[in-house]
Protein backbone atom coordinates (compact mmCIF):
# COMPACT_ATOMS: atom_id res chain seq x y z
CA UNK A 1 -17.08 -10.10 -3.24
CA UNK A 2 -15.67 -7.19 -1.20
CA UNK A 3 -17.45 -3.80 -1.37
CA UNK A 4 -16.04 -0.60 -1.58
CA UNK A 5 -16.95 0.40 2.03
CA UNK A 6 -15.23 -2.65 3.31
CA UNK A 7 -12.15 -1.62 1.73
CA UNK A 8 -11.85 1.76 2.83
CA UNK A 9 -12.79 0.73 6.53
CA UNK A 10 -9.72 -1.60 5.89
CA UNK A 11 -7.38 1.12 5.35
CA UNK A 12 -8.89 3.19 7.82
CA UNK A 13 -8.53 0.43 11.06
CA UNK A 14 -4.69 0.76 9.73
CA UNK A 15 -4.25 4.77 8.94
CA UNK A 16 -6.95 6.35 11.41
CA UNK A 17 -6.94 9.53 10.28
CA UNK A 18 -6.74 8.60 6.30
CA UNK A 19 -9.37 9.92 3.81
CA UNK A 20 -10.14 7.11 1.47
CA UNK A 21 -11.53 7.15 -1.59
CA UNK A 22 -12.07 3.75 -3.36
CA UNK A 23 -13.53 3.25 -7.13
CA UNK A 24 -14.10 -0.13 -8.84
CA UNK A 25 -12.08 -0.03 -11.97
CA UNK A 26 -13.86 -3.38 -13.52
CA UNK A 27 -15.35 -6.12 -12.41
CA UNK A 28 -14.95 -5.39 -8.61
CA UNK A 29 -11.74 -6.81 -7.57
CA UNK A 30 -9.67 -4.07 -9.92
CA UNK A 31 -9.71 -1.04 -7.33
CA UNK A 32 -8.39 2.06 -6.94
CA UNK A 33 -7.92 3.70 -3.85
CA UNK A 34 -6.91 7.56 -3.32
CA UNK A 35 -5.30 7.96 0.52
CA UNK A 36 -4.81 11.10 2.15
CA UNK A 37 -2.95 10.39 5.76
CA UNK A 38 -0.39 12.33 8.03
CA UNK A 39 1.00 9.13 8.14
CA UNK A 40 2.53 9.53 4.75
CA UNK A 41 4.95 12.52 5.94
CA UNK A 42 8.34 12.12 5.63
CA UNK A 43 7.78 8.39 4.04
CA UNK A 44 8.95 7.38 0.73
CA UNK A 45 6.18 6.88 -2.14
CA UNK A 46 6.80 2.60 -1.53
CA UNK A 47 6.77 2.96 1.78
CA UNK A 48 3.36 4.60 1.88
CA UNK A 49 1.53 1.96 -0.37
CA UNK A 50 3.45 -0.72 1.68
CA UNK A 51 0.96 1.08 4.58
CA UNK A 52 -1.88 0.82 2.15
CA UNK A 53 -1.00 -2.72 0.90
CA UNK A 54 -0.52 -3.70 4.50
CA UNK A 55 -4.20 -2.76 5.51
CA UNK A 56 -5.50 -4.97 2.42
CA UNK A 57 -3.28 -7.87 2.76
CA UNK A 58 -6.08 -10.33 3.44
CA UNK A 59 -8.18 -9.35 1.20
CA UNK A 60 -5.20 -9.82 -1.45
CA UNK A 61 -4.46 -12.83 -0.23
CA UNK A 62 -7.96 -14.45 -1.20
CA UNK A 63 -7.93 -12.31 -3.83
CA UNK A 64 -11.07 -10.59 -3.55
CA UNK A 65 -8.86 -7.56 -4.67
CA UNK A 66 -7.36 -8.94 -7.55
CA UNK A 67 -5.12 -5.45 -8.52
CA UNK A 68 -5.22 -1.93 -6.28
CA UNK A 69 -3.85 0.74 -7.93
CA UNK A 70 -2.65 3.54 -5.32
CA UNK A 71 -2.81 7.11 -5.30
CA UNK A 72 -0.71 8.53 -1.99
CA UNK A 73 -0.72 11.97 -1.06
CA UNK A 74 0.21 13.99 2.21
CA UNK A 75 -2.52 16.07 3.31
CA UNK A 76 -0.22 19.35 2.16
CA UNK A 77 0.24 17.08 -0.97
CA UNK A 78 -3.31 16.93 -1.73
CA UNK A 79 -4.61 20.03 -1.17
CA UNK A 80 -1.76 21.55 -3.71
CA UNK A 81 -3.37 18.30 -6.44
CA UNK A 82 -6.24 19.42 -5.98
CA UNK A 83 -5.91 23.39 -6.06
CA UNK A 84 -4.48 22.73 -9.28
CA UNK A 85 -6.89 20.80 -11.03
């Protein structure tokens, strides 16, 4: 079983700068994963998860993620989702 740390140091090794948030959605291979990265500027919404996905391939691959659902945002993205809220 993969923790929630590993995961997030996953994405990190491939988007340095990233803020990751991970949450177990059930059973511990249904994740979700908010990502706040520079990286995502100018890129289109599939392009950034392809980043994401890309950090986590292995993990998918033996499926100890079975499902990640993906939240993307900009860092000028995030701070106007969560002034909002």
């Amino acid at each position: 079983m993969i923790t929630l740390n590993q995961v997030e140091a996953m994405i990190q090794s491939e988007l340095p700068d990233a803020v990751v948030q991970v949450q177990d959605l059930g059973g511990g291979d249904h994740l979700q994963a908010i990502v706040v990265s520079a990286e995502f500027e100018g890129k289109t919404l599939v392009k950034q998860h392809q980043m994401v996905y890309k950090a986590v391939k292995d993990a998918m691959a033996t499926e100890a993620i079975h499902a990640l659902a993906l939240k993307t945002y900009t860092p000028q993205e995030w701070e106007k989702a969560t002034s909002a809220a």
